[in-house]
PDB file of N, CA and C in Angstrom:
ATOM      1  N   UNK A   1     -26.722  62.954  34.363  1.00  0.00           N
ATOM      2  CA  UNK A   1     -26.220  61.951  33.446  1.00  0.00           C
ATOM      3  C   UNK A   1     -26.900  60.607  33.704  1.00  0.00           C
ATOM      4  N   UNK A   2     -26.831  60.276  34.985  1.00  0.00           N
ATOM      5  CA  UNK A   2     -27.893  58.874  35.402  1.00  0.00           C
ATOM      6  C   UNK A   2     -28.704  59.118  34.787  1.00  0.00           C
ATOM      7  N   UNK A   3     -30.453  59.826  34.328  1.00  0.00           N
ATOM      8  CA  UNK A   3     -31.595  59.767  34.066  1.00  0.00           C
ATOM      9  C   UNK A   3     -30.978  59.988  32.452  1.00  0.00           C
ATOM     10  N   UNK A   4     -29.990  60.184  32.032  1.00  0.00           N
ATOM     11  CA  UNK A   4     -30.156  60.158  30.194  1.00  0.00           C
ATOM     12  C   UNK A   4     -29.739  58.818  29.861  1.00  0.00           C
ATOM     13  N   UNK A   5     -28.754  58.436  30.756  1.00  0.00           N
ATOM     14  CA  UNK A   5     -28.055  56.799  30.606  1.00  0.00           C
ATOM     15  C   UNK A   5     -29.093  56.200  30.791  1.00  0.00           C
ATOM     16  N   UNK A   6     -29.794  55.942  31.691  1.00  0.00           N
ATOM     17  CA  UNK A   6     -30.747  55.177  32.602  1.00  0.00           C
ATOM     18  C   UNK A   6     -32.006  55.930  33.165  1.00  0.00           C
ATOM     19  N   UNK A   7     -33.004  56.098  31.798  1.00  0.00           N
ATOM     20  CA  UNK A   7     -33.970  56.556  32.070  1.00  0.00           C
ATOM     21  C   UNK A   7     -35.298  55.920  32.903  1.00  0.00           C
ATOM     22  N   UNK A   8     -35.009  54.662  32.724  1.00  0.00           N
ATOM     23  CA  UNK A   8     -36.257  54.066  33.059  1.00  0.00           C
ATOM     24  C   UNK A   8     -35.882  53.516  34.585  1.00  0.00           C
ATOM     25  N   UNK A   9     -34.923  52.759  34.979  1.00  0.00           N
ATOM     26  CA  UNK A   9     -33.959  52.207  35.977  1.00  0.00           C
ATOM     27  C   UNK A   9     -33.240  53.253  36.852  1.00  0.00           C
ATOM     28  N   UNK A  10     -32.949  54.111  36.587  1.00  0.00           N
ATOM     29  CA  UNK A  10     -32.016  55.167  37.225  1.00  0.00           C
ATOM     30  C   UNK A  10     -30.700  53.902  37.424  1.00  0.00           C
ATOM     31  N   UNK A  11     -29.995  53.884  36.980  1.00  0.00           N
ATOM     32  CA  UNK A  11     -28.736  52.663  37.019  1.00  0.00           C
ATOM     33  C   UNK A  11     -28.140  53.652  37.265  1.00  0.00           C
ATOM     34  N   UNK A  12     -27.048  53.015  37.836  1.00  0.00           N
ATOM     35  CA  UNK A  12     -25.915  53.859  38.232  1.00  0.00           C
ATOM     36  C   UNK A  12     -24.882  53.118  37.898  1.00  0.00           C
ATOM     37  N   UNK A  13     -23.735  53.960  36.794  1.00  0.00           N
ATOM     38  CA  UNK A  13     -22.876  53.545  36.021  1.00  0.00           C
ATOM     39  C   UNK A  13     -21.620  53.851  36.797  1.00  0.00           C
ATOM     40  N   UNK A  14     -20.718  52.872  37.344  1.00  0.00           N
ATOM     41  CA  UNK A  14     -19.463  53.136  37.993  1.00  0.00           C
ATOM     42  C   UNK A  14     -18.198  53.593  37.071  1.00  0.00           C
ATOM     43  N   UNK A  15     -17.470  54.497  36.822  1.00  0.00           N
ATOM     44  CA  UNK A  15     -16.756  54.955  35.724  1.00  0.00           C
ATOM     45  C   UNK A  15     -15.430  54.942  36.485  1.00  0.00           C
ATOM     46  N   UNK A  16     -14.144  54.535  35.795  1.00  0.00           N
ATOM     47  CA  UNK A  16     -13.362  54.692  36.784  1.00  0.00           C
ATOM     48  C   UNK A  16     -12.349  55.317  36.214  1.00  0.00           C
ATOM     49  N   UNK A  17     -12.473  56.119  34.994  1.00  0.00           N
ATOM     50  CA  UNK A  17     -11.191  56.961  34.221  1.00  0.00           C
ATOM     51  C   UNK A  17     -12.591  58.400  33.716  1.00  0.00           C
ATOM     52  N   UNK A  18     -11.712  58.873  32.956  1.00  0.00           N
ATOM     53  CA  UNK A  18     -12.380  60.306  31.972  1.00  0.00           C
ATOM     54  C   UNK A  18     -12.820  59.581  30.865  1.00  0.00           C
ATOM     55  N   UNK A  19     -11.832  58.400  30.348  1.00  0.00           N
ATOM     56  CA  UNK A  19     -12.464  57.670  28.881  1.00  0.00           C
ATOM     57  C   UNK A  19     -13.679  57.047  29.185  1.00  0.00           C
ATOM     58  N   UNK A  20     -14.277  56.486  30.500  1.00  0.00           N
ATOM     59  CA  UNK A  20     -15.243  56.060  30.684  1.00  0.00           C
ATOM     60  C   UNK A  20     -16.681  56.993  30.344  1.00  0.00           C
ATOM     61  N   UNK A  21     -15.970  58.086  30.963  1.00  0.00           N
ATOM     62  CA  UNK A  21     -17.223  59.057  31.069  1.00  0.00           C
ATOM     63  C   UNK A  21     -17.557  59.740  30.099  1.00  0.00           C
ATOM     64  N   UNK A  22     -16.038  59.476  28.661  1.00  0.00           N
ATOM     65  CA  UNK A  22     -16.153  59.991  27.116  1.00  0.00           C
ATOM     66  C   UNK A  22     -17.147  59.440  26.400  1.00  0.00           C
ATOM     67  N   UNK A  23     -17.065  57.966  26.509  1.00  0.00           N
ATOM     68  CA  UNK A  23     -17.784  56.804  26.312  1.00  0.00           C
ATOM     69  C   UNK A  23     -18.976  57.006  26.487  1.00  0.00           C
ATOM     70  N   UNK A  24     -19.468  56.852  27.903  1.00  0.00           N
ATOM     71  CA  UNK A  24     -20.715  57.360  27.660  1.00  0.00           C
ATOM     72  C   UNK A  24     -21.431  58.781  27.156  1.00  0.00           C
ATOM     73  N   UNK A  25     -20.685  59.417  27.226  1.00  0.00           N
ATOM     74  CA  UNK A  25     -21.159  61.061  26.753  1.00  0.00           C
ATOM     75  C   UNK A  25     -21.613  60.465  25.288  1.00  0.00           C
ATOM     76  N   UNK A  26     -20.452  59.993  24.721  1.00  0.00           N
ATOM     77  CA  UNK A  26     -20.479  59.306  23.231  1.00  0.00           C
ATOM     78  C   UNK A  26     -22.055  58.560  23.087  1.00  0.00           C
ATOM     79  N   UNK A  27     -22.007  57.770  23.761  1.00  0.00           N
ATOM     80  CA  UNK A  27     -23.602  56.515  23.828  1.00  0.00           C
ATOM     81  C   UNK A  27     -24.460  57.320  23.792  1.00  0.00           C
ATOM     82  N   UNK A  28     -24.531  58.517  24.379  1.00  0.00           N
ATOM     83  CA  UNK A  28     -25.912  59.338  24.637  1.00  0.00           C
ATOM     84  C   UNK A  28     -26.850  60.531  22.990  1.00  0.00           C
ATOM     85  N   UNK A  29     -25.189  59.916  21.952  1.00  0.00           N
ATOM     86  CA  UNK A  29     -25.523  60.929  21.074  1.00  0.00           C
ATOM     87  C   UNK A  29     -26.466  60.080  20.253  1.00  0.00           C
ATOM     88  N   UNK A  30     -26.507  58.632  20.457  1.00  0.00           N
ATOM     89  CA  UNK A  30     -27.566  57.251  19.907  1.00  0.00           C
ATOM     90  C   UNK A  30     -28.882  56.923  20.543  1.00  0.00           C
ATOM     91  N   UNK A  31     -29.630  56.539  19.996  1.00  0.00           N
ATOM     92  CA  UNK A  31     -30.785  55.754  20.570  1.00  0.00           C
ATOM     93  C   UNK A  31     -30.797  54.809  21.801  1.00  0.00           C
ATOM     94  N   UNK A  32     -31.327  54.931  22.360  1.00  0.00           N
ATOM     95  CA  UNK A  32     -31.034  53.594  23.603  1.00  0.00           C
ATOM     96  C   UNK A  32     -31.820  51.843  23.255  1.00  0.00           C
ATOM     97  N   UNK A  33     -31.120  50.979  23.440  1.00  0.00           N
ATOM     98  CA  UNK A  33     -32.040  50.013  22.917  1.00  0.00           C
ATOM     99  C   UNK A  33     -33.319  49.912  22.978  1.00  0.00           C
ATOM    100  N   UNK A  34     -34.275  49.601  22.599  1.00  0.00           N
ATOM    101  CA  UNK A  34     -35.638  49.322  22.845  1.00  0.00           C
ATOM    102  C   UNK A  34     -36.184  50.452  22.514  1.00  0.00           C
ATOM    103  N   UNK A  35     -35.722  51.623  22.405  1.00  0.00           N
ATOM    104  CA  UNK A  35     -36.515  52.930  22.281  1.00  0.00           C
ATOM    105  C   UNK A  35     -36.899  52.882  21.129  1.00  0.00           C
ATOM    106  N   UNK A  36     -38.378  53.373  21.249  1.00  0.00           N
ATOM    107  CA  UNK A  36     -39.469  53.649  20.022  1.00  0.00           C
ATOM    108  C   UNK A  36     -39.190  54.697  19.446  1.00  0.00           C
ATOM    109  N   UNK A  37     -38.448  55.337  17.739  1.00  0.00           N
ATOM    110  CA  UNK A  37     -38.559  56.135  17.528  1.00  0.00           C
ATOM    111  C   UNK A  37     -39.596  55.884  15.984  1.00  0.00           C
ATOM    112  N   UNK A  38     -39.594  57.178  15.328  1.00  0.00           N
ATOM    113  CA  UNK A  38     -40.394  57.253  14.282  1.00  0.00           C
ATOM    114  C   UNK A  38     -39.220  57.260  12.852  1.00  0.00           C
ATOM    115  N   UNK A  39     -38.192  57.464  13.394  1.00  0.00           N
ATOM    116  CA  UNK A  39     -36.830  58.070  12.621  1.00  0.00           C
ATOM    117  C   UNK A  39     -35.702  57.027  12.431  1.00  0.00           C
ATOM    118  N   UNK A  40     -36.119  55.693  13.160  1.00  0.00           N
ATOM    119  CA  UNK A  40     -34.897  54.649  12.896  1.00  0.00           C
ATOM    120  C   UNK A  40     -35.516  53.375  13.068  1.00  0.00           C
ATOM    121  N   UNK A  41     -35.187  52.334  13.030  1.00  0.00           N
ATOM    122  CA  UNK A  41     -35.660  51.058  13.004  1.00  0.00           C
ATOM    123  C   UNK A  41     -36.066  50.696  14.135  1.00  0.00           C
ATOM    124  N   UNK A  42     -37.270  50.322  14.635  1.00  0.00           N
ATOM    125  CA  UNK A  42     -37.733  49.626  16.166  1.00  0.00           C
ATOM    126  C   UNK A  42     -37.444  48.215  16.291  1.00  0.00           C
ATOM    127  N   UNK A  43     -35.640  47.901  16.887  1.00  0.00           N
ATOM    128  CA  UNK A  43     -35.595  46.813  16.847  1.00  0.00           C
ATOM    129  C   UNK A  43     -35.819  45.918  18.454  1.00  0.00           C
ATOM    130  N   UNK A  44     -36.498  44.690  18.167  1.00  0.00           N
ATOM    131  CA  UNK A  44     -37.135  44.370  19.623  1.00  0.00           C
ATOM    132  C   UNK A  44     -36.486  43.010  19.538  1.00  0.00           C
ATOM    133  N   UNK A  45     -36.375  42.419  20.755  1.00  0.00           N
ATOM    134  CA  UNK A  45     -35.026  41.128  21.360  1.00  0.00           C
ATOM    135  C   UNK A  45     -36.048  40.222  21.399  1.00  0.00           C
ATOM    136  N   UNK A  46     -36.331  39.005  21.362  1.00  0.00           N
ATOM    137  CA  UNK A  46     -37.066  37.985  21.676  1.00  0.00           C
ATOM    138  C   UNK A  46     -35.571  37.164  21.497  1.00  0.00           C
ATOM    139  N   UNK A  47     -36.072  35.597  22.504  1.00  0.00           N
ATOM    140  CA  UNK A  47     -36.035  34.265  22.496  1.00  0.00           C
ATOM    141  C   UNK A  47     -36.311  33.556  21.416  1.00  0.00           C
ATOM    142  N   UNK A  48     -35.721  32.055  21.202  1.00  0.00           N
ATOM    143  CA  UNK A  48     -35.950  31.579  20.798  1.00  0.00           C
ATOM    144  C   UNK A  48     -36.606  30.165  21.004  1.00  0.00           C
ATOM    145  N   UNK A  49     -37.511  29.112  20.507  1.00  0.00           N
ATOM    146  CA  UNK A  49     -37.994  28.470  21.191  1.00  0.00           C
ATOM    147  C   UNK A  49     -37.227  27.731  21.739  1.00  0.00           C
ATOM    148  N   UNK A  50     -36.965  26.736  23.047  1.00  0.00           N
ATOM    149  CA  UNK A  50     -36.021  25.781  22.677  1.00  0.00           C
ATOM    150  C   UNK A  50     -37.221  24.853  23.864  1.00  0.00           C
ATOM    151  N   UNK A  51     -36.802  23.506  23.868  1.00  0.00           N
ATOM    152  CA  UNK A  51     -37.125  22.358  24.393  1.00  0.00           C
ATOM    153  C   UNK A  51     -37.571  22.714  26.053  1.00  0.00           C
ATOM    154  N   UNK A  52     -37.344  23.412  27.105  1.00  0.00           N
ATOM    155  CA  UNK A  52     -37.281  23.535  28.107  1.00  0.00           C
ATOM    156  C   UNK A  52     -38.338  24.585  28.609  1.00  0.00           C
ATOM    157  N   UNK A  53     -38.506  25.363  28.116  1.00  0.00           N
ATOM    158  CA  UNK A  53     -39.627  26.384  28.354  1.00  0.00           C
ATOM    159  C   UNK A  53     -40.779  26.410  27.448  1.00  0.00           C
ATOM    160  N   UNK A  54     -40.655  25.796  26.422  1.00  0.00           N
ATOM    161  CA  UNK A  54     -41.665  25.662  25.090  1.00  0.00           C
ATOM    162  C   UNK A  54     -41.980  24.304  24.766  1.00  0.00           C
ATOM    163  N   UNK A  55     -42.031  23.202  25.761  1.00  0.00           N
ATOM    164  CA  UNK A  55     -42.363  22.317  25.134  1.00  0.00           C
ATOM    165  C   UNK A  55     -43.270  21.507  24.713  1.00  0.00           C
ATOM    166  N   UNK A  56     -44.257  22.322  25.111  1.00  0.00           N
ATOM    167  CA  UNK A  56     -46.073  22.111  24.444  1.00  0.00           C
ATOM    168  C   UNK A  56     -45.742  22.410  22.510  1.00  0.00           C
ATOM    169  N   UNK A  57     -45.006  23.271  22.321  1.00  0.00           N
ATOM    170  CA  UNK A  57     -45.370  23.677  21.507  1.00  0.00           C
ATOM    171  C   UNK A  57     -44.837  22.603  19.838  1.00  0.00           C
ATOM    172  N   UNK A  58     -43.621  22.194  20.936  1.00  0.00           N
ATOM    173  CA  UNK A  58     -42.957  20.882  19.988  1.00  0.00           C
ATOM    174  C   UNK A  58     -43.898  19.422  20.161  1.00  0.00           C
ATOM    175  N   UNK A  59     -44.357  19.193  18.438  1.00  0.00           N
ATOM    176  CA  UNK A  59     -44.930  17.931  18.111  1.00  0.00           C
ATOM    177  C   UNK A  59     -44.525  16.948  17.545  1.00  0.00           C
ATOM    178  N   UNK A  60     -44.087  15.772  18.317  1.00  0.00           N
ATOM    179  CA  UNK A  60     -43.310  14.573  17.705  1.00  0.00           C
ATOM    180  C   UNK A  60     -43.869  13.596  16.807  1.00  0.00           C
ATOM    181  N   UNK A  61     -45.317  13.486  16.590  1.00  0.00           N
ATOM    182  CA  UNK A  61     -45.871  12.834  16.138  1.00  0.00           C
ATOM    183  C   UNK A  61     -46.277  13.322  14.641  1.00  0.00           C
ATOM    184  N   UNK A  62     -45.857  12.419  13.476  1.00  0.00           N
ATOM    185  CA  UNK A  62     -46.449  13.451  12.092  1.00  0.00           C
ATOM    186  C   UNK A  62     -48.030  13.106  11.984  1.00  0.00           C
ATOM    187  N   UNK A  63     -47.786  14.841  10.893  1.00  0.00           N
ATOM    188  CA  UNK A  63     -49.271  15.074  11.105  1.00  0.00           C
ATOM    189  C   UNK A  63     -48.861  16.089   9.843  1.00  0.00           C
ATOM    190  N   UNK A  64     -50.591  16.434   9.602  1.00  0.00           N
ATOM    191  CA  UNK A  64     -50.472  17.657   8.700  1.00  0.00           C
ATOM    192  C   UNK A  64     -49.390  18.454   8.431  1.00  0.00           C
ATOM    193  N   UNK A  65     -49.029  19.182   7.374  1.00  0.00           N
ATOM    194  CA  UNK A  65     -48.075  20.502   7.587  1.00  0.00           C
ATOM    195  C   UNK A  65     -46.873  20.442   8.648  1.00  0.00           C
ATOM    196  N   UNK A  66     -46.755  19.285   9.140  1.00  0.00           N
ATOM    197  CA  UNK A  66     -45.156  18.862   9.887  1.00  0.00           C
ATOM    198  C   UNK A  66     -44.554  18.422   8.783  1.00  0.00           C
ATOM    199  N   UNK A  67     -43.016  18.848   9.647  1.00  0.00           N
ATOM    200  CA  UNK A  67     -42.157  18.625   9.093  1.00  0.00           C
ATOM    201  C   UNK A  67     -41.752  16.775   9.075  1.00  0.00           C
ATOM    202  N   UNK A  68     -41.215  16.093   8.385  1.00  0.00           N
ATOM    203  CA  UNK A  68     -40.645  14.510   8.860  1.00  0.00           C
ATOM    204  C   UNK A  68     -40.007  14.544  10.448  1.00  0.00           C
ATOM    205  N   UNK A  69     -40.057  13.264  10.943  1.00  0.00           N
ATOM    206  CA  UNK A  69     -39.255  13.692  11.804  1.00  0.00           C
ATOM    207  C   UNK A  69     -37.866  13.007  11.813  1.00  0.00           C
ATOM    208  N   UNK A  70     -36.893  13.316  12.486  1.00  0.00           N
ATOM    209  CA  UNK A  70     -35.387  12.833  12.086  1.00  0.00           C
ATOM    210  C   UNK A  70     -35.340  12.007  12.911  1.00  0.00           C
ATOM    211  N   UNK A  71     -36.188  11.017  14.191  1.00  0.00           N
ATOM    212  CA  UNK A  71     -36.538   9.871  14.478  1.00  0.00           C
ATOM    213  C   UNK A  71     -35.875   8.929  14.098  1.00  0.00           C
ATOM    214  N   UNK A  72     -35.353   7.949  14.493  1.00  0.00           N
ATOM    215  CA  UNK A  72     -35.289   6.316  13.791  1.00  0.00           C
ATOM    216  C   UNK A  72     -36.335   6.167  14.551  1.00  0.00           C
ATOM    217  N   UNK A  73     -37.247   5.319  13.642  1.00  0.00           N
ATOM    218  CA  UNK A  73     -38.199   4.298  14.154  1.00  0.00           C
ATOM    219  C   UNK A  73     -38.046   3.343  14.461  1.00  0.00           C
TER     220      UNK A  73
END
C-alpha cells in the first residue's frame, strides 16, 4: 500500500481507524497529483510572483507596454 500511496517518496501514512485505511483504498481508485496521464487533464502547481523572491522582475519606472503606475508622485 506504501509504494501505490507513495510512489515516488515511499511516505508512510499513519492510519489510526479502518475509515482511514477506507479512505485511502478510496484515493488509490484516482490519479495522484502531478501524474502525467494521456486520459485526464495534466494539472501542474506553480507560484505566483510576489515582491520577495521576484523582484527583478517588477518595474517601477513607466515605459513601453507598462502598465501606469498607482504611485503618487
Amino acid at each position: 500500500m506504501i509504494r501505490r500511496l507513495s510512489p515516488d517518496s515511499l511516505s508512510v501514512f499513519e492510519f489510526k481507524s479502518g475509515l482511514d485505511v477506507q479512505i485511502a483504498e478510496k484515493m488509490l481508485q484516482f490519479p495522484l497529483l502531478g501524474e502525467d496521464r494521456d486520459d485526464a487533464w495534466n494539472l501542474k502547481f506553480y507560484r505566483e510572483f510576489d515582491m520577495t523572491n521576484d523582484s527583478a522582475l517588477f518595474k517601477e519606472s513607466p515605459g513601453n507596454g507598462r502598465l501606469p503606475s498607482t504611485k503618487e508622485r
